[in-house]
N, C-alpha and C. Protein backbone atom coordinates (compact mmCIF):
# COMPACT_ATOMS: atom_id res chain seq x y z
N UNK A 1 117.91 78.32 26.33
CA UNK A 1 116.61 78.09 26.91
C UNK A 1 116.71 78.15 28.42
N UNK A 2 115.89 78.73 28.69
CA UNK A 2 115.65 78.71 30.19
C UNK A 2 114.46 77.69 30.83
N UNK A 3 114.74 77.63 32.07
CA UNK A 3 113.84 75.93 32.74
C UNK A 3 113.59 76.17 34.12
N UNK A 4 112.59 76.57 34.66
CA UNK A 4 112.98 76.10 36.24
C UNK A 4 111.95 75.49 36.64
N UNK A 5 112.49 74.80 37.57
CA UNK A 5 111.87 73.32 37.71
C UNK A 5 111.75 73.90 39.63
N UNK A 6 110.36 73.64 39.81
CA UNK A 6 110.01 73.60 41.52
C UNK A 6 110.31 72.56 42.32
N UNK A 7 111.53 72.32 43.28
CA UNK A 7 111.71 71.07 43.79
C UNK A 7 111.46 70.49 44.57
N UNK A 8 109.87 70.27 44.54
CA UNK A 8 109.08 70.05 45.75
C UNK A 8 108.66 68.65 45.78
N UNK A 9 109.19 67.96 45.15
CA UNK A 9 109.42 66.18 45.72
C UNK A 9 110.04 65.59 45.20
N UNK A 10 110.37 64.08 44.82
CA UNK A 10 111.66 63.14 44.50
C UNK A 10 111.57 63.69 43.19
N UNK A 11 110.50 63.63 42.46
CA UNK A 11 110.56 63.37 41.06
C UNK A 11 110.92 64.46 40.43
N UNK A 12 110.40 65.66 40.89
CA UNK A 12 111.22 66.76 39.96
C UNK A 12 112.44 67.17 40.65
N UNK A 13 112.99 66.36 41.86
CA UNK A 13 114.41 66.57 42.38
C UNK A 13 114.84 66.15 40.77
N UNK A 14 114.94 64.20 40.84
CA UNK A 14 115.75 63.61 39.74
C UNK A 14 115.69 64.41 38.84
N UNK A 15 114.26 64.93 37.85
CA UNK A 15 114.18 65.44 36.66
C UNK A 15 114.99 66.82 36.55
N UNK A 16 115.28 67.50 37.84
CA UNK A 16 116.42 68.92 37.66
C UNK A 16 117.47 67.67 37.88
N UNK A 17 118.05 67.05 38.37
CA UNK A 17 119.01 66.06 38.05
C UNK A 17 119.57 66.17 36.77
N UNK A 18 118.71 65.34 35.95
CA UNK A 18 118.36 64.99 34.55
C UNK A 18 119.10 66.02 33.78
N UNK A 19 118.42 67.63 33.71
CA UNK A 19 118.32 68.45 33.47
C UNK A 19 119.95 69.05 33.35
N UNK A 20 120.88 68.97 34.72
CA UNK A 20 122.06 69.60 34.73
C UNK A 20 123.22 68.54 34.23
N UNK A 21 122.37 67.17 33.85
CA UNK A 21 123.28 66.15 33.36
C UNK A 21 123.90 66.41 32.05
N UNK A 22 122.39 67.04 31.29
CA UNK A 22 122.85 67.48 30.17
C UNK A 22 122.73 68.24 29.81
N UNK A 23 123.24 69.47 30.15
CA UNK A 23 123.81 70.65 30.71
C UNK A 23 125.37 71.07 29.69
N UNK A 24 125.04 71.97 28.75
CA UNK A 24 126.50 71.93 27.81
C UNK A 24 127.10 73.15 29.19
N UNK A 25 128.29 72.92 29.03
CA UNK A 25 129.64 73.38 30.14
C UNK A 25 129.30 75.03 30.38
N UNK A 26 128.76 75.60 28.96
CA UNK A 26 128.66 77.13 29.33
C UNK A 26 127.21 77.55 30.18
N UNK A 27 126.68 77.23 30.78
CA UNK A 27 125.11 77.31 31.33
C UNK A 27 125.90 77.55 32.84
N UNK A 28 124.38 78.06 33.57
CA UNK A 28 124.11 78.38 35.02
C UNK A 28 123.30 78.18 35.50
N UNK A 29 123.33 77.08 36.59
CA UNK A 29 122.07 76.29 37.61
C UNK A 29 122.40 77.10 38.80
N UNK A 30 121.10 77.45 39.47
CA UNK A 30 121.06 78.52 40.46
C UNK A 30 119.80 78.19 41.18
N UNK A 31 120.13 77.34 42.64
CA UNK A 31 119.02 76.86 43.17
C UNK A 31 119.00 77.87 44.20
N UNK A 32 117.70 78.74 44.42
CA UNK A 32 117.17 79.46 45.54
C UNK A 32 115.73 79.21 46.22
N UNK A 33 115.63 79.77 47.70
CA UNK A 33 114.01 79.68 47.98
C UNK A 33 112.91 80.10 47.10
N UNK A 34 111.78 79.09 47.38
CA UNK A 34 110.70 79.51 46.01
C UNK A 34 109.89 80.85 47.00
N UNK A 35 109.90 81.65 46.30
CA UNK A 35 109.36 82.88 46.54
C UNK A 35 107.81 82.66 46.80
N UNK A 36 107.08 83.66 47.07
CA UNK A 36 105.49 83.81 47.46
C UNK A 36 104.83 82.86 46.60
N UNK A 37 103.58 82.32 47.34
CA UNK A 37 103.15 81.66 46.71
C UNK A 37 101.58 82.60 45.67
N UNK A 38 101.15 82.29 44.87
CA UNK A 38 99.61 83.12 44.10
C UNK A 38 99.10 83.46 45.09
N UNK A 39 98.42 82.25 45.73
CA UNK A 39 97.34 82.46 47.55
C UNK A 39 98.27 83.64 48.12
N UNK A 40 99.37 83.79 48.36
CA UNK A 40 99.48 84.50 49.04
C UNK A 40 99.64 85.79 48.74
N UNK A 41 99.92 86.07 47.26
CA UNK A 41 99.51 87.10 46.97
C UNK A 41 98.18 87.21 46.63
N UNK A 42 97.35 87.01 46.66
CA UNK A 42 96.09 86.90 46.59
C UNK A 42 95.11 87.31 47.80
N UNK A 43 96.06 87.10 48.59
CA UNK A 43 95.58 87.14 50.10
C UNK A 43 96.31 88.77 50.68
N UNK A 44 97.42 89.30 50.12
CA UNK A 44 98.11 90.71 50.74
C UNK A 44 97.23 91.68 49.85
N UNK A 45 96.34 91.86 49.12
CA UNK A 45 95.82 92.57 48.16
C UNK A 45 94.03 93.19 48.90
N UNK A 46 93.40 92.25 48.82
CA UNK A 46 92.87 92.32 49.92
C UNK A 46 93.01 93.17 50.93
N UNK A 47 93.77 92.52 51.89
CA UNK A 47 94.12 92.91 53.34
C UNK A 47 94.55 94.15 52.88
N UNK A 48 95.48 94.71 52.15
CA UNK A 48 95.35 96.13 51.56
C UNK A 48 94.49 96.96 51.55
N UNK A 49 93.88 96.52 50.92
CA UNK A 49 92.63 97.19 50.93
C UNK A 49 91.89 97.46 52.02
N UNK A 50 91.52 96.77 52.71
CA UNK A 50 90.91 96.89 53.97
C UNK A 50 91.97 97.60 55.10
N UNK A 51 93.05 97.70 55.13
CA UNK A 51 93.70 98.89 55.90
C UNK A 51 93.49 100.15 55.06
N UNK A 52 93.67 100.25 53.50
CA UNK A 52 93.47 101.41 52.90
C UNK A 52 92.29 102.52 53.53
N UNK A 53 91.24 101.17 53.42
CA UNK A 53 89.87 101.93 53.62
C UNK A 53 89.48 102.01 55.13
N UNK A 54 90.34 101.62 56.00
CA UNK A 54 89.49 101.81 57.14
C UNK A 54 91.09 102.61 58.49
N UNK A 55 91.95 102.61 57.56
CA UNK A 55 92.83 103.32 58.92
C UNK A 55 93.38 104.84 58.16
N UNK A 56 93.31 105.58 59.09
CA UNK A 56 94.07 107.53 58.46
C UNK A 56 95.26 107.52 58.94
N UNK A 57 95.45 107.84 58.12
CA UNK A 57 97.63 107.59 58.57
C UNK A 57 98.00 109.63 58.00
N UNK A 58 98.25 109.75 59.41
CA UNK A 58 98.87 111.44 58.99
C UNK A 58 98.11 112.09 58.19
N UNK A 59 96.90 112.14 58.61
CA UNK A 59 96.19 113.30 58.05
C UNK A 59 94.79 112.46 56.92
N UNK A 60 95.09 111.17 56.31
CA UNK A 60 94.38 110.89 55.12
C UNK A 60 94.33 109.29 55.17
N UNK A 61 93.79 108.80 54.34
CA UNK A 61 93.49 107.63 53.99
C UNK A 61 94.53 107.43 52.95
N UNK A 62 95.24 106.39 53.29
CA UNK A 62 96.24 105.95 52.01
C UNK A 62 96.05 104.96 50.89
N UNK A 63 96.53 104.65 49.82
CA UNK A 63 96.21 103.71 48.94
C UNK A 63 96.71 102.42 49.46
N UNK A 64 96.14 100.89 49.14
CA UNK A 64 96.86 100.09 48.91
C UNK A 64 98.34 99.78 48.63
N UNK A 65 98.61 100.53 47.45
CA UNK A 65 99.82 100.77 47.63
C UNK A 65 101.09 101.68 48.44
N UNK A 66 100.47 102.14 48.65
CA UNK A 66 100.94 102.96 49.21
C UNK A 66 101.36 102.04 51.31
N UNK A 67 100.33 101.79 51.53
CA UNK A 67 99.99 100.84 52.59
C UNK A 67 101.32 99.26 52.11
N UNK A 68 101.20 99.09 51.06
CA UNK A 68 102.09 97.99 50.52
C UNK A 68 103.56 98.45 51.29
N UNK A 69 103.63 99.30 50.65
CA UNK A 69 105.56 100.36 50.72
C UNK A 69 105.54 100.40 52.31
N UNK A 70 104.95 100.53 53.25
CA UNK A 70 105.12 101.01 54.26
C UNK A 70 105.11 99.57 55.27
N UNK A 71 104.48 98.53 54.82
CA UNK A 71 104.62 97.47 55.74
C UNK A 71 105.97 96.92 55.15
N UNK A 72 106.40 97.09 54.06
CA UNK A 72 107.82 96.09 53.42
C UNK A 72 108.48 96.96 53.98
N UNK A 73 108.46 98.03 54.25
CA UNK A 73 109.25 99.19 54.79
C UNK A 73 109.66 98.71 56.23
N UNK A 74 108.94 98.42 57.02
CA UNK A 74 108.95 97.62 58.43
C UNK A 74 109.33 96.38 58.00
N UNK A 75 109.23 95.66 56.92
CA UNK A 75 109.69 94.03 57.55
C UNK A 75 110.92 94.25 56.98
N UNK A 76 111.48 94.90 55.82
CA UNK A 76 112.68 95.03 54.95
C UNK A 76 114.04 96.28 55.57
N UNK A 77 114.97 95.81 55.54
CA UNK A 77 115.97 96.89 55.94
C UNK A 77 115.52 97.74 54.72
N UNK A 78 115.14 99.30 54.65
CA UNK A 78 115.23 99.67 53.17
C UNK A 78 116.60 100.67 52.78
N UNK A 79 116.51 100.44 51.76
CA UNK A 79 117.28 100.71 50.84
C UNK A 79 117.49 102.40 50.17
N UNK A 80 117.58 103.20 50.89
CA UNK A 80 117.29 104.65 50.78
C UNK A 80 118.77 105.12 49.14
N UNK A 81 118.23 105.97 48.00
CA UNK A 81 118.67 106.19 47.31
C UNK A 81 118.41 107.87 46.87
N UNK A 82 118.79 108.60 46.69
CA UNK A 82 118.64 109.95 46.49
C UNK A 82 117.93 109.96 45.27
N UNK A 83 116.46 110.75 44.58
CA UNK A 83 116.10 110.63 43.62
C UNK A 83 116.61 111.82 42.68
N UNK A 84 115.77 111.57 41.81
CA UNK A 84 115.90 112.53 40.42
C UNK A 84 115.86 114.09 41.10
N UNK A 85 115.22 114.18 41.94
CA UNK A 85 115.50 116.03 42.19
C UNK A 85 115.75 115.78 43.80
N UNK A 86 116.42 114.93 44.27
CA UNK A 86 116.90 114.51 45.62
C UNK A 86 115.97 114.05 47.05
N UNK A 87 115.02 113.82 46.06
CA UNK A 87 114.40 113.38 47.39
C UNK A 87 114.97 111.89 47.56
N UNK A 88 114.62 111.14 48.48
CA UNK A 88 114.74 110.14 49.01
C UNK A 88 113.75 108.61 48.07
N UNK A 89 114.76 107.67 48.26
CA UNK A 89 113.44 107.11 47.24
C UNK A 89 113.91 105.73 47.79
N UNK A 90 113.38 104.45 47.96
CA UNK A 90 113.28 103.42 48.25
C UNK A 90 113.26 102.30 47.23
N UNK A 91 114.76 101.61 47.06
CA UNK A 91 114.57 100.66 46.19
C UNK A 91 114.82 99.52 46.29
N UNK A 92 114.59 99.15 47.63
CA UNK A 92 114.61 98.16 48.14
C UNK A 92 113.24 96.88 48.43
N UNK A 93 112.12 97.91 48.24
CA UNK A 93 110.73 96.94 48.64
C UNK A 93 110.36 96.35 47.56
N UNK A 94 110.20 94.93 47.22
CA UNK A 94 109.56 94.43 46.37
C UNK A 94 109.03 93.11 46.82
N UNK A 95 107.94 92.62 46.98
CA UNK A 95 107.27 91.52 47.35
C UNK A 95 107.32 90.93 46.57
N UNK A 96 107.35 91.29 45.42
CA UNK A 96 107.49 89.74 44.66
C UNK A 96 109.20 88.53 44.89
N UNK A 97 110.08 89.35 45.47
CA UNK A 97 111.23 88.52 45.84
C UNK A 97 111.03 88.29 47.28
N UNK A 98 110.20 88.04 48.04
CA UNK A 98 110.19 87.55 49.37
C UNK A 98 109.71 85.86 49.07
N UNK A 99 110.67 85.39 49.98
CA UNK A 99 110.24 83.55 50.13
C UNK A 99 108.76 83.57 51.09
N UNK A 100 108.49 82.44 50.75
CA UNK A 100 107.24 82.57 51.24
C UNK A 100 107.29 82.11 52.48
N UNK A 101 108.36 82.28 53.41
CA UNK A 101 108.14 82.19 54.55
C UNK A 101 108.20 84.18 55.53
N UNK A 102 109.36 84.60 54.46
CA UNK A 102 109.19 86.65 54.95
C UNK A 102 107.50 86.72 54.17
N UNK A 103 106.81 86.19 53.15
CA UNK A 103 105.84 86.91 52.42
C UNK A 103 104.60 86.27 54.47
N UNK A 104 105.01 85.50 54.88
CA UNK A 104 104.16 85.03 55.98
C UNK A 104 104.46 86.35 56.76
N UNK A 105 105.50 86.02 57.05
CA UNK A 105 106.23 87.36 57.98
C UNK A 105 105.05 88.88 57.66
N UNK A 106 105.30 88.97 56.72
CA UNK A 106 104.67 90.31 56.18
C UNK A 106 103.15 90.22 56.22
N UNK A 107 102.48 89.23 56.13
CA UNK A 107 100.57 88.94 56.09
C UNK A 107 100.54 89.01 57.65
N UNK A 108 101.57 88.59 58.90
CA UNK A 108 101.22 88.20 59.78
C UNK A 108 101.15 89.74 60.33
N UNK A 109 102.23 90.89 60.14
CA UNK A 109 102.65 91.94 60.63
C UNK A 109 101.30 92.95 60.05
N UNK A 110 100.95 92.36 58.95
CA UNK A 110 99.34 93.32 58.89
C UNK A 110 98.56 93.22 59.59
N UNK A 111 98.31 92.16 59.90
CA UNK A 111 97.24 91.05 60.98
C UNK A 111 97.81 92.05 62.32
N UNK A 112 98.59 92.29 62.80
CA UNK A 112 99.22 92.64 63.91
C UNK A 112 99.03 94.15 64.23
N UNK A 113 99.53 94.94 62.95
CA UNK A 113 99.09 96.91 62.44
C UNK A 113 97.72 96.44 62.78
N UNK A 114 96.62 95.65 61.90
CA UNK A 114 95.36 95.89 61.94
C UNK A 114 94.77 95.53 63.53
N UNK A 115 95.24 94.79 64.15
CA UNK A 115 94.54 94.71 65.01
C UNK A 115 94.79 95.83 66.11
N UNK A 116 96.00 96.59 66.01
CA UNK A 116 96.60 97.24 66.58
C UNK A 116 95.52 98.56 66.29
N UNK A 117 94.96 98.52 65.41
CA UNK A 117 94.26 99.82 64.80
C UNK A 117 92.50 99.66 64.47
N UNK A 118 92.28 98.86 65.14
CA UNK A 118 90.72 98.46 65.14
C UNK A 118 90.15 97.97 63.32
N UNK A 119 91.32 97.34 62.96
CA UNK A 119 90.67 97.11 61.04
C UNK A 119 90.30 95.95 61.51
N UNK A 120 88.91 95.18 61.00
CA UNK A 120 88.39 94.10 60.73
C UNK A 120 88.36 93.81 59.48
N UNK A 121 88.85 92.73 59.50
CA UNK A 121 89.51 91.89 58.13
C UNK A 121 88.52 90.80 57.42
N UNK A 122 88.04 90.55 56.29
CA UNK A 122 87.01 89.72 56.21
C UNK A 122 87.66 88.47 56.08
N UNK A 123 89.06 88.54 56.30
CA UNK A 123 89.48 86.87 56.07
C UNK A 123 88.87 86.15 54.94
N UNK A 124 88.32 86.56 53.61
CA UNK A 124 88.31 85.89 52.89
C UNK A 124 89.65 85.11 52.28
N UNK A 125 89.36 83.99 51.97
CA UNK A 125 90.74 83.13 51.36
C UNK A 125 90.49 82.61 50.16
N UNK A 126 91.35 82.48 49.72
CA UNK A 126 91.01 81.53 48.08
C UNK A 126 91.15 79.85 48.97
N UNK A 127 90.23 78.94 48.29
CA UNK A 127 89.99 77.67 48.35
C UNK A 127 91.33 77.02 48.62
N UNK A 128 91.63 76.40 49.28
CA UNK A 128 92.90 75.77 49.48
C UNK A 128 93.96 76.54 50.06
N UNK A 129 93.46 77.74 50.37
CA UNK A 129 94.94 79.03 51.01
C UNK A 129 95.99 78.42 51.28
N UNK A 130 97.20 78.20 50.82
CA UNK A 130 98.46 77.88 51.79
C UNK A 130 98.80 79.32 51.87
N UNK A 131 99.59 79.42 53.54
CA UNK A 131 99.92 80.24 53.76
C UNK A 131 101.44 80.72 53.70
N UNK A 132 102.02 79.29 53.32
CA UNK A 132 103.29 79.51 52.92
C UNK A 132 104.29 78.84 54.42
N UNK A 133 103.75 78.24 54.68
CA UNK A 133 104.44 77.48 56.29
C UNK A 133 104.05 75.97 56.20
N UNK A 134 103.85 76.05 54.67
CA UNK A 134 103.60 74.05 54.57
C UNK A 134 105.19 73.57 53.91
């Protein structure tokens, strides 16, 4: 069985405590930073969009995604791999493994392209936004 427990105050400290106490000898506890938070993906999707639709990059309007690859591309060393008929291919960008302090990094560096490029952002937020710097 698998368990992971968020250790964001005393009580589910003790209860992963608990947890590796009784712990049979062959298992693996593996504590890392908690990655992005929902809000904040909730919040890069959006802002996507609104660079999609309002900046021309080399000729065209790009997708969201596409817009995605190219800012992780700037915050991430990438990872260049030769593809299936040799082009170049990137397998290094994935937002869903950024802590939510690079996923800040990365909302802030859009904020930064966009303003750099006349995009107005509607700043909508989901109710309670953390931005990942609490």
């Amino acid at each position: 069985m698998t368990q992971t427990v968020f250790l964001i105050d005393r009580t589910r400290c003790l209860y992963a405590k608990s947890l590796i106490d009784k712990a049979p000898p062959d298992h693996v506890m593996q504590i890392k930073p908690m990655t992005r938070t929902l809000d904040q993906n909730s919040k890069l999707w959006p802002m996507l969009n609104e660079v999609s639709q309002q900046v021309e990059w080399h000729g065209s309007f790009r997708s969201p995604h596409a817009w995605k690859q190219m800012f992780l591309s700037a915050l991430i060393d990438a990872d260049f791999i030769p593809g299936i008929e040799g082009e170049p291919v990137n397998v290094s960008n994935r937002s869903s493994t950024l802590s939510k302090e690079r996923f800040s990094e990365l909302i802030e560096l859009i904020y930064a392209f966009g303003a750099n490029h006349g995009v107005v952002f509607s700043d909508v937020m989901p109710k309670g936004y953390d931005d990942g710097n609490r």
